[in-house]
C-alpha atoms as a PDB file:
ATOM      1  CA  UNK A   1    -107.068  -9.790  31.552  1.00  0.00           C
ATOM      2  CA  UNK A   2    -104.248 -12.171  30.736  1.00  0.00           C
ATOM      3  CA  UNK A   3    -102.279 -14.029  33.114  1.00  0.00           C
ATOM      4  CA  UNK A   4     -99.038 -12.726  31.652  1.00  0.00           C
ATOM      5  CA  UNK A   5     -99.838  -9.026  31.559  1.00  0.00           C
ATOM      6  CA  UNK A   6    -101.285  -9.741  35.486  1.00  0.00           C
ATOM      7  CA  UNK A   7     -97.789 -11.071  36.143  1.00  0.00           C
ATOM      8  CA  UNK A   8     -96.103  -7.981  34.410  1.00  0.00           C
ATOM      9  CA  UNK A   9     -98.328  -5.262  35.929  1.00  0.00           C
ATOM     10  CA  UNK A  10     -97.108  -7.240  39.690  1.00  0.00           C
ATOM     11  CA  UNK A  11     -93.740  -7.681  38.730  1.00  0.00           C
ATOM     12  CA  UNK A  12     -93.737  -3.864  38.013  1.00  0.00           C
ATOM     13  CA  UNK A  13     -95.783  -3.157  40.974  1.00  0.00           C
ATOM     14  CA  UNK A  14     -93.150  -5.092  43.430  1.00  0.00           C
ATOM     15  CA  UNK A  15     -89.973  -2.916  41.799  1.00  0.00           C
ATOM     16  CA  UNK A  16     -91.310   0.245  42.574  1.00  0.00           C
ATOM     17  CA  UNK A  17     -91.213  -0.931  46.650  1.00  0.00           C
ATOM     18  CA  UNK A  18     -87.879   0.229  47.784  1.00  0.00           C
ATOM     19  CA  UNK A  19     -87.461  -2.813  50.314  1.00  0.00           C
ATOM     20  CA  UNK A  20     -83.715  -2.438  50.230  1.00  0.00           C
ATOM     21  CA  UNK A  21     -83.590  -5.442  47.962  1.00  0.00           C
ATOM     22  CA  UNK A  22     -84.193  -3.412  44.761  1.00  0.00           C
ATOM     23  CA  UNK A  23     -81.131  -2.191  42.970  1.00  0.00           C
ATOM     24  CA  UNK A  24     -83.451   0.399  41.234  1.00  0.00           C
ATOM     25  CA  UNK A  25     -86.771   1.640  40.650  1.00  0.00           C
ATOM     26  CA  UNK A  26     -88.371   0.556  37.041  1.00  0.00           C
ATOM     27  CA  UNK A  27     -90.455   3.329  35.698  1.00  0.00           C
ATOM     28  CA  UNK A  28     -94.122   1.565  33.925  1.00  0.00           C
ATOM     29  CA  UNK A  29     -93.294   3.108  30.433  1.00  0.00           C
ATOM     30  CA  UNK A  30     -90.662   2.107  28.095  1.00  0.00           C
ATOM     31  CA  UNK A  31     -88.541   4.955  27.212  1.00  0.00           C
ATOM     32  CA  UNK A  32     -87.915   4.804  23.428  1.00  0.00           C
ATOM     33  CA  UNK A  33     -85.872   7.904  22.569  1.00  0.00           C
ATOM     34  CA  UNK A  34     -88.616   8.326  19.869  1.00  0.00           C
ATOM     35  CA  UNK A  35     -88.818  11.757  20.021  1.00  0.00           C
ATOM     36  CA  UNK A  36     -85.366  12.296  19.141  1.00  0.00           C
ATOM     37  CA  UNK A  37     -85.683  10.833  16.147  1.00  0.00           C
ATOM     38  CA  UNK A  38     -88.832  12.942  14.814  1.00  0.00           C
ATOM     39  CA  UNK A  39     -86.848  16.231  15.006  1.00  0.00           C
ATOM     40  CA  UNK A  40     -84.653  15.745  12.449  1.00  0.00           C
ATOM     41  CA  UNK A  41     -88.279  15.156   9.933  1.00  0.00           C
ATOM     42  CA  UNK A  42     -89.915  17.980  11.849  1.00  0.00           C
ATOM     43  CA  UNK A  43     -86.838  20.536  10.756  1.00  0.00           C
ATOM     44  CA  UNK A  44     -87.245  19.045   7.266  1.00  0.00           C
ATOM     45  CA  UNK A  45     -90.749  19.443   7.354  1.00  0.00           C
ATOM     46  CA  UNK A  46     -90.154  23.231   8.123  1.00  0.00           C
ATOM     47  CA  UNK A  47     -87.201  23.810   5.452  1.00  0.00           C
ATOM     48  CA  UNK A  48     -89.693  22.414   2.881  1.00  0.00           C
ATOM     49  CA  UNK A  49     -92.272  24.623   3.703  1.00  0.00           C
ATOM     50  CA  UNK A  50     -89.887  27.607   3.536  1.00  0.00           C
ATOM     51  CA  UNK A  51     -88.872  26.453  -0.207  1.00  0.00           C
ATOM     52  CA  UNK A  52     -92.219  25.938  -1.572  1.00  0.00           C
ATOM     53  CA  UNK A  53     -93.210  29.161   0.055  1.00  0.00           C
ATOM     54  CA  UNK A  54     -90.520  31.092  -1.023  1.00  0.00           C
ATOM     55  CA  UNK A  55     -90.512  29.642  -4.833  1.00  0.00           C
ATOM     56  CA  UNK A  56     -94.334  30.545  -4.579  1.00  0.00           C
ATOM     57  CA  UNK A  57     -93.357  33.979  -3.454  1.00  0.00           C
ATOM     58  CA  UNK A  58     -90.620  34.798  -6.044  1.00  0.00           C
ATOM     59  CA  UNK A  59     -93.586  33.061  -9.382  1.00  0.00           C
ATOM     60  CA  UNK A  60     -96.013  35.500  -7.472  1.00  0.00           C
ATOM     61  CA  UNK A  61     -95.040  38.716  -6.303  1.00  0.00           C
ATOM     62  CA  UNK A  62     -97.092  41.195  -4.082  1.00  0.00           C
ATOM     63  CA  UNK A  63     -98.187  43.645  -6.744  1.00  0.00           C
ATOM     64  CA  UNK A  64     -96.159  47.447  -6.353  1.00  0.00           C
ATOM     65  CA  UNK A  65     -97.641  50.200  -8.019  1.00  0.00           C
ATOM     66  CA  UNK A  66     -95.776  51.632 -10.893  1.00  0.00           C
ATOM     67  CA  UNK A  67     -93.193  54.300 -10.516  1.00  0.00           C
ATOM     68  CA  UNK A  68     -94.374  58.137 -11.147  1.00  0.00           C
ATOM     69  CA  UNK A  69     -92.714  59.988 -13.624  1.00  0.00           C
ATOM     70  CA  UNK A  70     -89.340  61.598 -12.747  1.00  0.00           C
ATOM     71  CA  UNK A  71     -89.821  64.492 -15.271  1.00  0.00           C
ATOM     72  CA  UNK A  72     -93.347  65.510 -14.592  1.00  0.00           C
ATOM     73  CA  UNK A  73     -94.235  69.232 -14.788  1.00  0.00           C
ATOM     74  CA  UNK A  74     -96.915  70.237 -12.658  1.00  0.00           C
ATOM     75  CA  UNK A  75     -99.040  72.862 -14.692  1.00  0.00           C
ATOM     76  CA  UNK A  76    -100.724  73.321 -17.740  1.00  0.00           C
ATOM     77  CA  UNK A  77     -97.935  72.603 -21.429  1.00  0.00           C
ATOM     78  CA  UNK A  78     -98.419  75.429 -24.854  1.00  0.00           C
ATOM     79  CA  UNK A  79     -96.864  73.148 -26.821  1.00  0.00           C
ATOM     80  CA  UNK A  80     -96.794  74.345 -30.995  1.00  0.00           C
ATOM     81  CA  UNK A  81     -99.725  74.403 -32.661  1.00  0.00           C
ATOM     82  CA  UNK A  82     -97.941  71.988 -35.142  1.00  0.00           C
ATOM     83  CA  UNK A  83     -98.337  69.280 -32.625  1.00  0.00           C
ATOM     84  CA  UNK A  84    -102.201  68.725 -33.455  1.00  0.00           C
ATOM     85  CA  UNK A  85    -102.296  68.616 -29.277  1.00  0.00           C
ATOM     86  CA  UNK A  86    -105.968  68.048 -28.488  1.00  0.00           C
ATOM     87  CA  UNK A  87    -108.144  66.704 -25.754  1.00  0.00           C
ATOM     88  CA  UNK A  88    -109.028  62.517 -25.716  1.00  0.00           C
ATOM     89  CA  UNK A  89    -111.877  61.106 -23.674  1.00  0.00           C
ATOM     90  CA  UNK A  90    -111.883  57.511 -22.950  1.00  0.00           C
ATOM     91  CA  UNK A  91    -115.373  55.604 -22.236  1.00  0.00           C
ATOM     92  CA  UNK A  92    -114.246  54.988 -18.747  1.00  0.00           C
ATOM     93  CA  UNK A  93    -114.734  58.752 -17.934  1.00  0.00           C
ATOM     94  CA  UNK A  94    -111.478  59.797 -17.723  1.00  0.00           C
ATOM     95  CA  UNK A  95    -109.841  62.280 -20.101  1.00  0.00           C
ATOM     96  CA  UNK A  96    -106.089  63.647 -21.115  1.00  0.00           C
ATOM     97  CA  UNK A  97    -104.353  65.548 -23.723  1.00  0.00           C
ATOM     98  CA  UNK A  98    -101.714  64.530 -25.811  1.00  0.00           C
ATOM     99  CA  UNK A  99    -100.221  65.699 -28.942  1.00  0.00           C
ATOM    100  CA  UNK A 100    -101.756  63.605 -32.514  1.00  0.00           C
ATOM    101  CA  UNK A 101     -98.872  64.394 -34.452  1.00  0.00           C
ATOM    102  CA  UNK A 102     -95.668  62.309 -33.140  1.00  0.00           C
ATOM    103  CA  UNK A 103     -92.363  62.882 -34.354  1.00  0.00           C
ATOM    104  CA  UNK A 104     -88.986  60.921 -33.109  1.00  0.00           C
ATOM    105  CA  UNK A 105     -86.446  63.229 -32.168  1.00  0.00           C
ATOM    106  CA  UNK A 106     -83.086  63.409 -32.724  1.00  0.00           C
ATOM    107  CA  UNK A 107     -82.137  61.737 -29.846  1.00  0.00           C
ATOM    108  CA  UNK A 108     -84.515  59.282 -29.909  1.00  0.00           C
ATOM    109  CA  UNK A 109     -86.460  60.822 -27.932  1.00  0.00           C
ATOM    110  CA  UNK A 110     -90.278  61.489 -28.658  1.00  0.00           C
ATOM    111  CA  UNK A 111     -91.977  64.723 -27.892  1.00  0.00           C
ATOM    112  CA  UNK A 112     -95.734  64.068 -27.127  1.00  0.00           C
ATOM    113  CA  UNK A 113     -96.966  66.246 -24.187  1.00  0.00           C
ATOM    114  CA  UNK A 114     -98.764  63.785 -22.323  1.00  0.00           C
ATOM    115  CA  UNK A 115    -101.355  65.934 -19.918  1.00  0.00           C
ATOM    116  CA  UNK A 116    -103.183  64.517 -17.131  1.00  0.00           C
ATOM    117  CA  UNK A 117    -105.583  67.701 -16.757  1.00  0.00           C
ATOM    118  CA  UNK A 118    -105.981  69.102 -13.595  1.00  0.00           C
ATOM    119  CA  UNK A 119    -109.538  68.348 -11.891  1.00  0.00           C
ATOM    120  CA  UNK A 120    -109.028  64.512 -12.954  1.00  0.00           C
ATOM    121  CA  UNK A 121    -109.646  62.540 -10.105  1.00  0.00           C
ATOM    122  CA  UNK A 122    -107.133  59.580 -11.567  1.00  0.00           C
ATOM    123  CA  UNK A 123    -103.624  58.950 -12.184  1.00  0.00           C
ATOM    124  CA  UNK A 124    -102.505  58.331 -15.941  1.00  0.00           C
ATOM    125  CA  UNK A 125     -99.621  56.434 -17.535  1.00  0.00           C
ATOM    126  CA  UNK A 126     -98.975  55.739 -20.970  1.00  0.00           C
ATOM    127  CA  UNK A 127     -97.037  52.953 -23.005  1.00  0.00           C
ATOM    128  CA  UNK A 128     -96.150  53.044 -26.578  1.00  0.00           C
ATOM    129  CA  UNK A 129     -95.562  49.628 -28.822  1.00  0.00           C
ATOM    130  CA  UNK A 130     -94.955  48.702 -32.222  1.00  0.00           C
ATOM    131  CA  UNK A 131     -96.906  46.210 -34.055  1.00  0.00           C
ATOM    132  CA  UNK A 132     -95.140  43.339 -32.451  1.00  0.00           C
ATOM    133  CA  UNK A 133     -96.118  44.277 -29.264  1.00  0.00           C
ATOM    134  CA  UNK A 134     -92.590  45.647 -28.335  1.00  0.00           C
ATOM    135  CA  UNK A 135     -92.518  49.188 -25.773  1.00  0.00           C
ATOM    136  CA  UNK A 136     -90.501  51.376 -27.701  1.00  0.00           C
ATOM    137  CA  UNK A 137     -91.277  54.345 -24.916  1.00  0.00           C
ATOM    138  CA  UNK A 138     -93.274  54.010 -21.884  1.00  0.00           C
ATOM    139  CA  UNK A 139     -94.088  57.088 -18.780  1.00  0.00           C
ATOM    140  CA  UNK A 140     -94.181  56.791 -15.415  1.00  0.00           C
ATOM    141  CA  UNK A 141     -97.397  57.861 -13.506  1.00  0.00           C
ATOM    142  CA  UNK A 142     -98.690  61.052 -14.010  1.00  0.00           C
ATOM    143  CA  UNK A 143    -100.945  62.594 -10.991  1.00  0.00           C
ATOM    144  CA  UNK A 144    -103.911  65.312 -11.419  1.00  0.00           C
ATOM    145  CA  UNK A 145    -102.528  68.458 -12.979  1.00  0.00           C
ATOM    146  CA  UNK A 146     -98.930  67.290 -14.718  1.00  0.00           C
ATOM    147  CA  UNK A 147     -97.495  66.281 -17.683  1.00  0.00           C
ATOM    148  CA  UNK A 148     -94.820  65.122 -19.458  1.00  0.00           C
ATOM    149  CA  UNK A 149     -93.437  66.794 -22.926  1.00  0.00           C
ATOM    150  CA  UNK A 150     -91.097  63.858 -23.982  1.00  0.00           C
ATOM    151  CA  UNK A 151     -90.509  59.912 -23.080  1.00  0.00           C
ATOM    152  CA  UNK A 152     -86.787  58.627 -23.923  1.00  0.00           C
ATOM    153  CA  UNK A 153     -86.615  55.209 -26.091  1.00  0.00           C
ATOM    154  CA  UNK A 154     -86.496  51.675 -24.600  1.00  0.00           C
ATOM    155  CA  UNK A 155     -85.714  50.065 -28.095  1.00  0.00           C
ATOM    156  CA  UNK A 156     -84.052  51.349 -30.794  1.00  0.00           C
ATOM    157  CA  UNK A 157     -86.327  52.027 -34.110  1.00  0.00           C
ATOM    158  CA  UNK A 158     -85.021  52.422 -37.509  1.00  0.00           C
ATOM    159  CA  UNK A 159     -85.600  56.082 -39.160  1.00  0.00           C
ATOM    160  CA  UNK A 160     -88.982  55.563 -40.205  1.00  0.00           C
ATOM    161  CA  UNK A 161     -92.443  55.800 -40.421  1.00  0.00           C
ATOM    162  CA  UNK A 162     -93.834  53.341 -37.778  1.00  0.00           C
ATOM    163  CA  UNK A 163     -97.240  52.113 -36.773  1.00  0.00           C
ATOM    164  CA  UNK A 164     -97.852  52.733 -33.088  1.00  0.00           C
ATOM    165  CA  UNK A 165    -100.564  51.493 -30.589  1.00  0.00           C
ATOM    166  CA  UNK A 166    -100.355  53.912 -27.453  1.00  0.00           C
ATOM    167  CA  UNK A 167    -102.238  52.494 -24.642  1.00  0.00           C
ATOM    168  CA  UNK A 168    -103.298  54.875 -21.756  1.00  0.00           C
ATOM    169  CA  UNK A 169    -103.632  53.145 -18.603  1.00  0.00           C
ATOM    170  CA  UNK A 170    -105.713  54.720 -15.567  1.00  0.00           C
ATOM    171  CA  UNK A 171    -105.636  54.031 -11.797  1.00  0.00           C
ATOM    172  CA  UNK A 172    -107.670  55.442  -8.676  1.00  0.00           C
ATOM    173  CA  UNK A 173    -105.642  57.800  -7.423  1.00  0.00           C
ATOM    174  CA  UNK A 174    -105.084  55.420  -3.653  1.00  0.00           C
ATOM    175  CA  UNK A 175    -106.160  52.088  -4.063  1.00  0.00           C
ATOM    176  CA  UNK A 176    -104.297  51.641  -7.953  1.00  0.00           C
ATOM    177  CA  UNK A 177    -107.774  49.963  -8.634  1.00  0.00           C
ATOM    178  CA  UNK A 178    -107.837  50.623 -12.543  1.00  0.00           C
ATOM    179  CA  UNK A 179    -110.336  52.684 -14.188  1.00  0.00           C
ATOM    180  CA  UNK A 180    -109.860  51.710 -17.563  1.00  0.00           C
ATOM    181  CA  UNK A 181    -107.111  51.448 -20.574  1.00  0.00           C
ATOM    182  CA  UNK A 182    -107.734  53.120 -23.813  1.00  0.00           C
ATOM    183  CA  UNK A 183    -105.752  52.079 -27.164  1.00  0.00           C
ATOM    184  CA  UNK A 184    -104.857  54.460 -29.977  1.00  0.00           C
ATOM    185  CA  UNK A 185    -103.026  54.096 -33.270  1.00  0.00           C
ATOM    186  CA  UNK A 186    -100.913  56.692 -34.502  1.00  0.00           C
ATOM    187  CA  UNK A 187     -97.783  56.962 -36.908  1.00  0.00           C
ATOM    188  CA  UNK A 188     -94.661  57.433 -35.357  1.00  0.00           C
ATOM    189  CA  UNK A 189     -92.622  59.775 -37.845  1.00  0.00           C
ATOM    190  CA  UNK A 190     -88.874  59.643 -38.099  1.00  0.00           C
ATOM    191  CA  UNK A 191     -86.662  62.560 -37.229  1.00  0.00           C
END
């Protein structure tokens, strides 16, 4: 050991003894005020991870289930034998029932009896696009044993004939696991 850190250690040592002569006591460690200054980079440390977290959870959302379909009828539709309504089966195993002949209404609506039948064991939902890819009508969820007779526009088509893909997306009726999609091209007539 060092003569000078010897002499420190005694010099210490000797200002601990309260002989009277001491004015105070000297503590062995140095008291920095260090730790003051590492909270200021501690609560940045935290407001950072709350950003990057946050920014994270707003790019990547916790998935939610799509809505069900405010106009469902529970039951089985007649619609008119005009509407070449007939029974599709998808690969998956699933099945539904939806009219082949599709005609815009009016109001822009389009009347295609989409049937989940009853006895199917998942929930159906259906989305119709133009070439481009853009949903011109989409439903909500339909459960075992409802349907829907007509979806209302989300984009404005002009009056007439249009190519259509409708894609028919299924989900286990819980979990939302999917069970398959199915694609079909159709002709969407004008009113």
């Amino acid at each position: 050991m060092s003569q000078r850190l010897k002499q420190t250690i005694m010099h210490t040592k000797a200002d601990r003894v309260n002989d009277g002569n001491a004015a105070r006591i000297q503590g062995v460690r140095v008291r920095t005020g260090a730790y003051k200054r590492k909270i200021p980079v501690i609560l940045c440390a935290v407001v950072l991870a709350a950003l990057v977290f946050g920014t994270y959870r707003a790019m990547n959302p916790p998935y939610a289930p799509p809505p069900f379909e405010p106009e469902a009828v529970a039951g089985t539709p007649s619609p008119g034998a005009d509407m070449g309504y007939g029974k599709v089966g998808a690969e998956g195993g699933f099945s539904f029932w939806v009219a082949g002949v599709m005609y815009q209404q009016q109001d822009g609506s389009l009347e295609l009896w989409f049937t989940n039948p009853a006895g199917s064991e998942v929930n159906l939902m259906c989305e119709i696009q133009t070439e481009d890819g853009t949903v011109v009508y989409k439903s909500g969820v339909l459960r075992p044993g409802e349907y829907v007779e007509r979806l209302q526009p989300l984009a404005r088509l002009a009056g007439e004939a249009v190519p259509i893909e409708m894609k028919v997306y299924a989900f286990e009726e819980n979990t939302w696991y999917s069970k398959g999609t199915i694609s079909l091209m159709n002709t969407l007539q004008p009113y």
